[in-house]
C-alpha atoms as a PDB file:
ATOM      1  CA  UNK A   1     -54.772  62.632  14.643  1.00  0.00           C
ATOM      2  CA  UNK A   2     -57.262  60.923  12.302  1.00  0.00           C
ATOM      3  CA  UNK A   3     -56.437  59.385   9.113  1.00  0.00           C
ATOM      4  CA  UNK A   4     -57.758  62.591   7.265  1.00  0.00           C
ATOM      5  CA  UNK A   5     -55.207  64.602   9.291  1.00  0.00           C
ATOM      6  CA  UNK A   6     -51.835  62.667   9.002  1.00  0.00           C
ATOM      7  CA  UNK A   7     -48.989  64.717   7.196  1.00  0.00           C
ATOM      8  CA  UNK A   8     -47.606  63.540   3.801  1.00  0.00           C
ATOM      9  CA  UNK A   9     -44.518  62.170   3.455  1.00  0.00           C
ATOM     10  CA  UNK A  10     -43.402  65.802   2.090  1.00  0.00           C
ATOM     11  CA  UNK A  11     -44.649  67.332   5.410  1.00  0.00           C
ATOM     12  CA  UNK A  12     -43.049  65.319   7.284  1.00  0.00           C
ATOM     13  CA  UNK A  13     -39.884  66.217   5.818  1.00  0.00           C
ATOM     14  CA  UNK A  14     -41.128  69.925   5.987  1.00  0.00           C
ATOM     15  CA  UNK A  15     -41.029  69.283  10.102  1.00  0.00           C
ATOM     16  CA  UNK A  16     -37.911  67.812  10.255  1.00  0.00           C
ATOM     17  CA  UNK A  17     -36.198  70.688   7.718  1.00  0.00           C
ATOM     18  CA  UNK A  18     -37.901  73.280  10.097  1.00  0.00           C
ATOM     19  CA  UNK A  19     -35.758  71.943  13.472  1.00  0.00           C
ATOM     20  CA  UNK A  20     -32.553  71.504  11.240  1.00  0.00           C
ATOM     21  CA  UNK A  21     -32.869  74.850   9.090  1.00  0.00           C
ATOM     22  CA  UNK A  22     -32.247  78.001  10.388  1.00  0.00           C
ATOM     23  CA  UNK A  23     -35.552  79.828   9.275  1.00  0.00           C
ATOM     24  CA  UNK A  24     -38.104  78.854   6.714  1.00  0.00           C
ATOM     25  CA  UNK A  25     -36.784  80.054   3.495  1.00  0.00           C
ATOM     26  CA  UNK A  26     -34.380  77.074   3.833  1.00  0.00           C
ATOM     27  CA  UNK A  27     -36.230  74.557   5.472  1.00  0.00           C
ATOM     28  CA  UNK A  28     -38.728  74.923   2.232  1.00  0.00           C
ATOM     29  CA  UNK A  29     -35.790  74.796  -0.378  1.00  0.00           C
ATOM     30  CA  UNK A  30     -34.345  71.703   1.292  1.00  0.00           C
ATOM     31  CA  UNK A  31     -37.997  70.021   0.912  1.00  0.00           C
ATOM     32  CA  UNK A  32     -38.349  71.388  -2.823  1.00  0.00           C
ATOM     33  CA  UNK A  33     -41.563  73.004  -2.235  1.00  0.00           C
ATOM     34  CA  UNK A  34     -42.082  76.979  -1.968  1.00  0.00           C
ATOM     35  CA  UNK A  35     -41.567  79.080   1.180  1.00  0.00           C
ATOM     36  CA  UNK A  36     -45.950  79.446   0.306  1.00  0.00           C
ATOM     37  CA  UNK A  37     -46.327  75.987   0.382  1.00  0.00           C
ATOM     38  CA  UNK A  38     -44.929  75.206   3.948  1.00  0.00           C
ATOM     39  CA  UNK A  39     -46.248  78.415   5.400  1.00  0.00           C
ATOM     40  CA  UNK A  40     -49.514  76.708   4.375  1.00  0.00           C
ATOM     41  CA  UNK A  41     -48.872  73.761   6.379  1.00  0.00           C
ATOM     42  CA  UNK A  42     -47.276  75.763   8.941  1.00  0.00           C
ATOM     43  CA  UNK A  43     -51.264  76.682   9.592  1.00  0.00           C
ATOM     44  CA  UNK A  44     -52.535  73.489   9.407  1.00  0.00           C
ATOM     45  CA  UNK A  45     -53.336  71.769  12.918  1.00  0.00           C
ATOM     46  CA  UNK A  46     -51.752  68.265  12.304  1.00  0.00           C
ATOM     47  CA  UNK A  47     -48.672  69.958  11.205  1.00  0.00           C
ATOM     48  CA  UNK A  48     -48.163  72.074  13.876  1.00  0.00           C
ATOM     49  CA  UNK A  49     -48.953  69.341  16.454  1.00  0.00           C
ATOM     50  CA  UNK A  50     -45.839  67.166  14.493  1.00  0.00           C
ATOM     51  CA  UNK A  51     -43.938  70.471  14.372  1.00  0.00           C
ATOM     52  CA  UNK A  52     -44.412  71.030  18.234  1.00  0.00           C
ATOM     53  CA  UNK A  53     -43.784  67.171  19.190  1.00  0.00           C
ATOM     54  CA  UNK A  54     -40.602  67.581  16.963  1.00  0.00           C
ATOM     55  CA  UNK A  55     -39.736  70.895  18.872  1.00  0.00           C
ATOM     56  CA  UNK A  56     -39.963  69.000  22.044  1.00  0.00           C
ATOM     57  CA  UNK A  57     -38.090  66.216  21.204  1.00  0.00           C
ATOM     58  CA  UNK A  58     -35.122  67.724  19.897  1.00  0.00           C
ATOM     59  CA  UNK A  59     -35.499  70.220  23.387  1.00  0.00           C
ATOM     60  CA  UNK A  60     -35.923  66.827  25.510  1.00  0.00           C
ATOM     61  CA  UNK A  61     -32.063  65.965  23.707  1.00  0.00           C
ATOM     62  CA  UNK A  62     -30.907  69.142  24.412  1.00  0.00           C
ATOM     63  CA  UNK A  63     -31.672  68.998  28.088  1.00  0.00           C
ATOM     64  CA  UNK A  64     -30.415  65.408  28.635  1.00  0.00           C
ATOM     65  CA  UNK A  65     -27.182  66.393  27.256  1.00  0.00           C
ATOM     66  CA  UNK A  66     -27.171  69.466  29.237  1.00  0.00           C
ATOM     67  CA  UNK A  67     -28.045  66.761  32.517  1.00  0.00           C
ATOM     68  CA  UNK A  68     -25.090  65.098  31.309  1.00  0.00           C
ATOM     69  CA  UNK A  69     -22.138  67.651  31.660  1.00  0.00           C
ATOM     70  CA  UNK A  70     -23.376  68.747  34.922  1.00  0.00           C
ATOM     71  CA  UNK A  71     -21.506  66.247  36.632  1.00  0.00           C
ATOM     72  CA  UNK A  72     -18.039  66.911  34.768  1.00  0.00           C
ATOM     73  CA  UNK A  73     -18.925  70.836  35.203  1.00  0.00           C
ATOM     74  CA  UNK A  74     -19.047  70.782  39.176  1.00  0.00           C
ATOM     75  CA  UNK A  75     -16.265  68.820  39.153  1.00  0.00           C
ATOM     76  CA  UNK A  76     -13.884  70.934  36.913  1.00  0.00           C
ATOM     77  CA  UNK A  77     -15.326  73.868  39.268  1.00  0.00           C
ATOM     78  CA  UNK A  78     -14.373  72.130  42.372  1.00  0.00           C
ATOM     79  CA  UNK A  79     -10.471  71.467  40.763  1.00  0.00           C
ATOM     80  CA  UNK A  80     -10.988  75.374  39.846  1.00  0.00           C
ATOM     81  CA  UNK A  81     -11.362  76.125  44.076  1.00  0.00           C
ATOM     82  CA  UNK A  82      -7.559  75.202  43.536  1.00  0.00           C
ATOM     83  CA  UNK A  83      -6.227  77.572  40.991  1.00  0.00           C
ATOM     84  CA  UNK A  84      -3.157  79.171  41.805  1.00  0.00           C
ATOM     85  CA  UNK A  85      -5.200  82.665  41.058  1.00  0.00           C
ATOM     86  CA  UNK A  86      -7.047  83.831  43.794  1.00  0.00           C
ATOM     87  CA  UNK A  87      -9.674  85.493  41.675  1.00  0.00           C
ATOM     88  CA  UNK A  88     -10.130  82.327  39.817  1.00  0.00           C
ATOM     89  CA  UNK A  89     -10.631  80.376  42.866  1.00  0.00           C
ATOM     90  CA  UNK A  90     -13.505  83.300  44.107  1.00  0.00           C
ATOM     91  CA  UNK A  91     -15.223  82.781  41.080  1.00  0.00           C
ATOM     92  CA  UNK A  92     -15.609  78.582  41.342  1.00  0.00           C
ATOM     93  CA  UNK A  93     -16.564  79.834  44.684  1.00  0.00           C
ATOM     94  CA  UNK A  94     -19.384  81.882  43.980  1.00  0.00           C
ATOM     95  CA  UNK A  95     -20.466  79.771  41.124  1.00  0.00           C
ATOM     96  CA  UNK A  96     -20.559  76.355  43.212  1.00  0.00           C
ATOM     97  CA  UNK A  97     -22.619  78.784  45.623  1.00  0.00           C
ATOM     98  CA  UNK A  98     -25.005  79.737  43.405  1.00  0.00           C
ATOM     99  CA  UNK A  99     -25.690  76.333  41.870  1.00  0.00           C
ATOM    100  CA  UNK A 100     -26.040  75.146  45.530  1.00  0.00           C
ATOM    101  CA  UNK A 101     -28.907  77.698  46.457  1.00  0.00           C
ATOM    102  CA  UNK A 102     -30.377  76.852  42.784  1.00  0.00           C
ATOM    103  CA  UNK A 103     -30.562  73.392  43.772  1.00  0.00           C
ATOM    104  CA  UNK A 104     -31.480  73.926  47.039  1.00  0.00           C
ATOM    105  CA  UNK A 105     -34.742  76.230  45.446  1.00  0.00           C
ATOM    106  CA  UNK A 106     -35.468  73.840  42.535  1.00  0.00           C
ATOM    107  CA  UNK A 107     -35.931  71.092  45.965  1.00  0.00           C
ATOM    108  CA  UNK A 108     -38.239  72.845  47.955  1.00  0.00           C
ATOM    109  CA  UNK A 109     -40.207  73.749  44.822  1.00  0.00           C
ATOM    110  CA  UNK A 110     -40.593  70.588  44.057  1.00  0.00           C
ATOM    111  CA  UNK A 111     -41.396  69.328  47.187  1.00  0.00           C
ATOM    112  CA  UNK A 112     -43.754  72.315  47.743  1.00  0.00           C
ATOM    113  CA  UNK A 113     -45.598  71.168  44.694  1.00  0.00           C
ATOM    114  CA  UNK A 114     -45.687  67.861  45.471  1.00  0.00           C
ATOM    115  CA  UNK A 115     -47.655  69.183  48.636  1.00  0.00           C
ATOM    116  CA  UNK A 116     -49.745  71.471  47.282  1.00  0.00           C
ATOM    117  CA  UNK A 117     -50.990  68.171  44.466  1.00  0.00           C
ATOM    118  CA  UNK A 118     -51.685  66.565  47.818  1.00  0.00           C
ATOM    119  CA  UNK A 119     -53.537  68.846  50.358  1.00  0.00           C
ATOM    120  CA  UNK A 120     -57.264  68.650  49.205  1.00  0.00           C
ATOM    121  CA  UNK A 121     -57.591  72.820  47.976  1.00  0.00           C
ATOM    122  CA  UNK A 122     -60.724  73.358  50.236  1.00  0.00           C
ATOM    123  CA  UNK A 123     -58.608  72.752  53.345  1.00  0.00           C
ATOM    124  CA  UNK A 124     -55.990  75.668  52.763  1.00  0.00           C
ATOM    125  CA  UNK A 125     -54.633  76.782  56.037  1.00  0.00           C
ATOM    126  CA  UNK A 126     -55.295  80.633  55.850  1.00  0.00           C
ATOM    127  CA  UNK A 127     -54.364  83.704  57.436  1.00  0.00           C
ATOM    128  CA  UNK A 128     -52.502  83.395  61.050  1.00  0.00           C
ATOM    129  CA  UNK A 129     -52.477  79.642  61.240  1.00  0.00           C
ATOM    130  CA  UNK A 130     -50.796  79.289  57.581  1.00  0.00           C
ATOM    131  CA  UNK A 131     -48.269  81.408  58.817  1.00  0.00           C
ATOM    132  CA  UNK A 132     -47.741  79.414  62.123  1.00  0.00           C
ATOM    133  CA  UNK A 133     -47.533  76.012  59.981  1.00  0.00           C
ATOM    134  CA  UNK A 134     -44.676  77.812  57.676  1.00  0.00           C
ATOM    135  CA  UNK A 135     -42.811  78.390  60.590  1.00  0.00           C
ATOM    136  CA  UNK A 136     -42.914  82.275  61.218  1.00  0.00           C
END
């Protein structure tokens, strides 16, 4: 951002008021400027660069608290494989199952990525000897 395009002290507020405020309308009146006003921003570059880093941030929050429960959440399913109910100890089951095989994917994708970032692209193995390196 240059100097020309940094947001006023009012914007700023506009971009924080948009992440706490459930729609426009009341992210404006908390500012004190009209619902025209900040959909004129909206359409400004700068602001919608702060407005996306904002987004982000609050999402990058969101996820690390997610990151955090998982722990307690496998674990509460694993005391669940003990219920005294037998359907409640099927479904810890199949839901430790399932987050296994997700894991399991989100691995290999990442380490298939990883490999893909390092093979040099005009040295793709193709056709039969692709499929002979993959193991089939």
């Amino acid at each position: 951002m240059t100097e020309n395009d940094r947001l006023t002290a009012k914007q700023a507020q506009a971009v924080a008021a948009l992440i706490a405020h459930p729609n426009a309308r009341a992210a404006a009146q908390a500012v004190g400027v009209s619902e025209r006003t900040l959909n004129r921003w909206r359409n400004s570059e700068p602001f919608r660069e702060a407005h996306r880093a904002a987004s982000e941030a609050v999402w990058d929050d969101a996820l690390t608290e997610l990151r955090a429960g998982q722990l307690a959440a496998v674990r509460a399913l694993r005391d669940a494989l003990l219920a005294p109910a037998v359907a409640d100890r099927i479904r810890a089951a199949r839901a430790l199952l399932d987050l296994g095989i997700r894991a399991a994917e989100s691995d290999l994708d990442r380490r298939l990525t990883a490999l893909e970032e390092t093979w040099p692209a005009d040295d793709w193995p193709t056709g039969w000897h692709a499929l002979r390196l993959a193991g089939r």
